[in-house]
Protein backbone atom coordinates (compact mmCIF):
# COMPACT_ATOMS: atom_id res chain seq x y z
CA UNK A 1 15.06 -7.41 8.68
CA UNK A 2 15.63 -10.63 6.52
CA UNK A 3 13.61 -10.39 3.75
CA UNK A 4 12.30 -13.64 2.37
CA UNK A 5 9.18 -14.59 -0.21
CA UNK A 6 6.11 -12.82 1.36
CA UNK A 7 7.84 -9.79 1.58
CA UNK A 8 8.62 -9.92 -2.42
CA UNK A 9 5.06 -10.84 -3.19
CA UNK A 10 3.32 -7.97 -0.65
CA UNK A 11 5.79 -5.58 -2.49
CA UNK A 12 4.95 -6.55 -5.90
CA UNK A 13 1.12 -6.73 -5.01
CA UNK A 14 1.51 -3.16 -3.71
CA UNK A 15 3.25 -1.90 -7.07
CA UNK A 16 0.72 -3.39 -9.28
CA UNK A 17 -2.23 -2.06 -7.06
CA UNK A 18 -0.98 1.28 -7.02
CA UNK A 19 0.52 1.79 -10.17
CA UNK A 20 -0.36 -1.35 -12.32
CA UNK A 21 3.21 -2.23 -13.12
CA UNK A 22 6.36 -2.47 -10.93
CA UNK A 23 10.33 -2.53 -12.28
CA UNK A 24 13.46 -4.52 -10.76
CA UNK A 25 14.65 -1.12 -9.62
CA UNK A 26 10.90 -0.11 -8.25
CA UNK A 27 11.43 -3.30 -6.09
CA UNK A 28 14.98 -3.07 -5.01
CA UNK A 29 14.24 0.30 -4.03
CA UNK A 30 11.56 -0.18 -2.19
CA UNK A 31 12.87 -3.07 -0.12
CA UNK A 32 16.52 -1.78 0.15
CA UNK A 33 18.35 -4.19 -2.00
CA UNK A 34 20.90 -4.09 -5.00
CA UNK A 35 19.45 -4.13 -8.70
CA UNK A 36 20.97 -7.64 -9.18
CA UNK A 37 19.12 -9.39 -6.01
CA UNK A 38 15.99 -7.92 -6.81
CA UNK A 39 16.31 -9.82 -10.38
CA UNK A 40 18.00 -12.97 -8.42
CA UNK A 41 14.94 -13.23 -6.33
CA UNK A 42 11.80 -12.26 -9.05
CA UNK A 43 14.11 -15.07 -11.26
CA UNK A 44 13.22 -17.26 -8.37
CA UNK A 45 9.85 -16.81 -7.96
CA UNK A 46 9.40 -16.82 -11.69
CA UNK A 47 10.39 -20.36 -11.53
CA UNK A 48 8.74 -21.47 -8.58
CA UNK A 49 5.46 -20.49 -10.87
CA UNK A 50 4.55 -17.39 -8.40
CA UNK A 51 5.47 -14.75 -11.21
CA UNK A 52 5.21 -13.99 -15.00
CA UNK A 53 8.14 -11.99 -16.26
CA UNK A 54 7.96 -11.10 -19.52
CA UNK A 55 10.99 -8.64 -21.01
CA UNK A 56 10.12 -6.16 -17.93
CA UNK A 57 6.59 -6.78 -17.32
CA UNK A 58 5.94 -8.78 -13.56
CA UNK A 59 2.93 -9.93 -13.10
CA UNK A 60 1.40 -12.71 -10.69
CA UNK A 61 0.11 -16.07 -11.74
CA UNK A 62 -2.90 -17.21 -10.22
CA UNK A 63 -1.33 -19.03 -7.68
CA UNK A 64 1.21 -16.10 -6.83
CA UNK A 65 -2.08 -13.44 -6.96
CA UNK A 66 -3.43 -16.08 -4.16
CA UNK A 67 -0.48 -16.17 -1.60
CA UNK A 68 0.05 -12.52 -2.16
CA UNK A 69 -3.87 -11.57 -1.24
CA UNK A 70 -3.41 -13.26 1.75
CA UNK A 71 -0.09 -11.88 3.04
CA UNK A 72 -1.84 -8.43 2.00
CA UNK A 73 -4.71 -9.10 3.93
CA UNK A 74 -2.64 -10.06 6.84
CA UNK A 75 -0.65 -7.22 6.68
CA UNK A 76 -3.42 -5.24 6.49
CA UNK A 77 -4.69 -6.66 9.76
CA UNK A 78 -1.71 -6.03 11.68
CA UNK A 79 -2.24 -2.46 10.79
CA UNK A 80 -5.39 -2.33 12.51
CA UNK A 81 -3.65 -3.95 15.39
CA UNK A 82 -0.81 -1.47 16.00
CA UNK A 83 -2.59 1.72 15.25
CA UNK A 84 -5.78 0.73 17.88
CA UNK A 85 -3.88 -1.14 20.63
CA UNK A 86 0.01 -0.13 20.00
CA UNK A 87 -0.78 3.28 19.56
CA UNK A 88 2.05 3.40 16.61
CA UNK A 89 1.30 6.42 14.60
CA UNK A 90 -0.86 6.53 11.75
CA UNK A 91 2.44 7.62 9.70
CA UNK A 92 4.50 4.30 10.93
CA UNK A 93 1.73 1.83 10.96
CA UNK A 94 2.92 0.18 7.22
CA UNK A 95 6.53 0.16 8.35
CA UNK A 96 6.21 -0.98 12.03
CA UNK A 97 4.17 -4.33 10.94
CA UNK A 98 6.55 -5.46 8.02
CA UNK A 99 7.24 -8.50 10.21
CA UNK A 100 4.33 -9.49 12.28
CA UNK A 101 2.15 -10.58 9.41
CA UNK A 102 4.81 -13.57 9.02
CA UNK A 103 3.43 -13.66 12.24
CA UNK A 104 -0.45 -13.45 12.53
CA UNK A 105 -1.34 -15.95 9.65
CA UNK A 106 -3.57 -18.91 9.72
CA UNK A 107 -5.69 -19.55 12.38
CA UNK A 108 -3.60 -16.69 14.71
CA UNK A 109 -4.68 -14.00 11.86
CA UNK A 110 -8.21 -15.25 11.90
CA UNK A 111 -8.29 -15.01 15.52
CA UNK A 112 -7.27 -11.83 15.67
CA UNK A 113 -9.35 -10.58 13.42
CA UNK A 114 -12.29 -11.81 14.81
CA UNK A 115 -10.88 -9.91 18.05
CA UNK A 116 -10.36 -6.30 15.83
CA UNK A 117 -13.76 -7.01 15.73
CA UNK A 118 -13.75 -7.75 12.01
CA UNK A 119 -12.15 -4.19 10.16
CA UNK A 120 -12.99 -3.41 7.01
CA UNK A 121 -9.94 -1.62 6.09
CA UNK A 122 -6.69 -1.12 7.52
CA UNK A 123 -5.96 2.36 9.19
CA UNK A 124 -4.64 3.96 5.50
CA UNK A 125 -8.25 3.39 4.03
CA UNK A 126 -7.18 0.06 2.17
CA UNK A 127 -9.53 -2.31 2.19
CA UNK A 128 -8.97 -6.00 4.37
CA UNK A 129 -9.97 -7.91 1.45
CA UNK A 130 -7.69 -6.91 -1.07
CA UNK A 131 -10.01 -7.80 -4.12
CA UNK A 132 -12.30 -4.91 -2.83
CA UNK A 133 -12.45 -2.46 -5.53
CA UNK A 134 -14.23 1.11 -4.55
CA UNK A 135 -15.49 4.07 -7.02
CA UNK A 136 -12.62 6.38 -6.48
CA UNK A 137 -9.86 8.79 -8.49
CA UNK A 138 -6.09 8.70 -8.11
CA UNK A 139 -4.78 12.25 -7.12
CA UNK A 140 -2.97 12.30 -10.36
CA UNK A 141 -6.09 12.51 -12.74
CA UNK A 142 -8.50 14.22 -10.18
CA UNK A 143 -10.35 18.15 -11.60
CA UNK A 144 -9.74 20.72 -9.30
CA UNK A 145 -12.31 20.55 -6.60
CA UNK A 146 -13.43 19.22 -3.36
CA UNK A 147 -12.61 15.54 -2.50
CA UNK A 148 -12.48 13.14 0.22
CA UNK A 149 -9.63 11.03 1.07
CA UNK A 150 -10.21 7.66 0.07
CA UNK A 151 -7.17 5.44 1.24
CA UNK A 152 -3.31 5.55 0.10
CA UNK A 153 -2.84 2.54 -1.72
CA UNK A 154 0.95 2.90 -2.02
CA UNK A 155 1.83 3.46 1.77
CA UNK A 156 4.98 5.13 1.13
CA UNK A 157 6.30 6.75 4.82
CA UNK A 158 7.27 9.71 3.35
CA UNK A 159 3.45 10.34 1.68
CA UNK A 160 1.96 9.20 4.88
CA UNK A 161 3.65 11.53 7.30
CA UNK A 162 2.94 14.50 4.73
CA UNK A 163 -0.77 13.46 4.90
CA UNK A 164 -0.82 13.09 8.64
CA UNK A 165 0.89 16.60 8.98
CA UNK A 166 -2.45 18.24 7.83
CA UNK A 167 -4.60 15.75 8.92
CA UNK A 168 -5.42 14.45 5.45
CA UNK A 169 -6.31 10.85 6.58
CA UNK A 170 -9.11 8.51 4.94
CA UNK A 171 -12.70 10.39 5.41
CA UNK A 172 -11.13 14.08 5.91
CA UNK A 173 -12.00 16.39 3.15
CA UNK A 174 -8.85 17.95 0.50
CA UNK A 175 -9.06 20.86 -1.79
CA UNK A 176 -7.32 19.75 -5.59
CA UNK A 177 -5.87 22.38 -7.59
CA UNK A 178 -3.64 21.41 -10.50
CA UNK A 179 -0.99 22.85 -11.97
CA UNK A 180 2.66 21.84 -12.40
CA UNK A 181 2.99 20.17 -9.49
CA UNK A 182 -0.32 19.26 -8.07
CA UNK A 183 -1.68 20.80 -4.81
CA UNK A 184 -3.80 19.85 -2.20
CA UNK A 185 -5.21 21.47 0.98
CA UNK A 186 -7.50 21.75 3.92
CA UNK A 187 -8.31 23.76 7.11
CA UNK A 188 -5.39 22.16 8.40
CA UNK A 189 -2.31 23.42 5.44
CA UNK A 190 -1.37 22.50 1.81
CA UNK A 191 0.74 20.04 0.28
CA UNK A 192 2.29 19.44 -3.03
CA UNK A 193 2.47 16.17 -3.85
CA UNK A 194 4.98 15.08 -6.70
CA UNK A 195 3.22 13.47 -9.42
CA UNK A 196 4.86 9.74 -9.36
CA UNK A 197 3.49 9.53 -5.76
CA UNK A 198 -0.12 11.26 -6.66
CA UNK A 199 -1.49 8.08 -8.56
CA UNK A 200 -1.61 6.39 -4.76
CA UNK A 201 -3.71 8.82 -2.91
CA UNK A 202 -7.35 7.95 -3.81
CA UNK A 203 -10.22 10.33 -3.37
CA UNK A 204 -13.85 10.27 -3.64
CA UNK A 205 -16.10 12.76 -4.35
């Protein structure tokens, strides 16, 4: 895949969503690229006004925040798309669409929306409009108790296929118990979930 600009900005959205701050390495990681062309490109968006960087704190301008909401929202879409009519797991959804919200933008998007018959979140729980904000705690801070599954805000593959091996998907019902790695269960198995990655799994009570 070539990356180009809307794939920086729907990476750096989903950082800052998820964990409210995102690194050079965070990004190059994430999108498979050396240290050095992650700071080439954030340099590059810094300048075309998209970005703040400050020492090693990215954040969006206004007018970055706007283009990345809508490539999020997009991308969001397409889930919908390929999990109800492609049948692509619930697992592969985030990966499988990385290109065809360059596709379904504008009027297309809208269009196909409509057609999806308007969702209100993509298949992960996260919401179409990305400004949504819900009542919810991050794994990582949750009491031990009885939660539902909110959404996974950071749609990492490796997360989502963990999830999806007991069935833990947005609505389903998970049993916390901390400890030094935190736990979760169901009917269906347990889980430990590493504590970097527990901050993205939102639950509800």
């Amino acid at each position: 895949m070539t990356l180009n600009r809307e794939d920086y900005l729907l990476v750096i959205w989903e950082f800052l969503e998820s964990f409210d701050r995102i690194s050079e390495k965070e990004l190059a990681n994430r999108l498979k690229i050396s240290p050095p062309t992650a700071y080439e490109y954030l340099t590059k968006l810094s300048d075309e006004g998209l970005i703040n960087k400050d020492g090693k704190k990215i954040s969006f301008t206004p007018i970055g925040r706007a283009m990345a909401r809508e490539l999020v929202r997009m991308h969001r879409i397409a889930e919908v798309f390929a999990y109800n009519f492609l049948e692509v797991p619930w697992e592969e959804t985030h990966a499988s669409v990385m290109e065809l919200e360059h596709i379904f933008n504008g009027k297309r998007g809208e269009v196909l929306f409509k057609n999806l018959g308007r969702p209100e979140a993509c298949p992960h729980g996260n919401p179409i409009d990305p400004e949504v904000r819900f009542k919810e705690v991050p794994l990582l801070l949750a009491d031990d108790g009885q939660y539902t599954v909110k959404r996974v805000v950071f749609e990492d593959q490796a997360l989502l296929k963990d999830l999806a091996s007991i069935n833990a998907l947005p609505g389903t019902v998970l049993n916390v118990h901390r400890g030094d790695i935190l736990e979760v269960d169901n009917e269906y198995g347990a889980l430990k979930v590493p504590h970097p990655v527990s901050m993205s799994l939102r639950l509800s009570r």
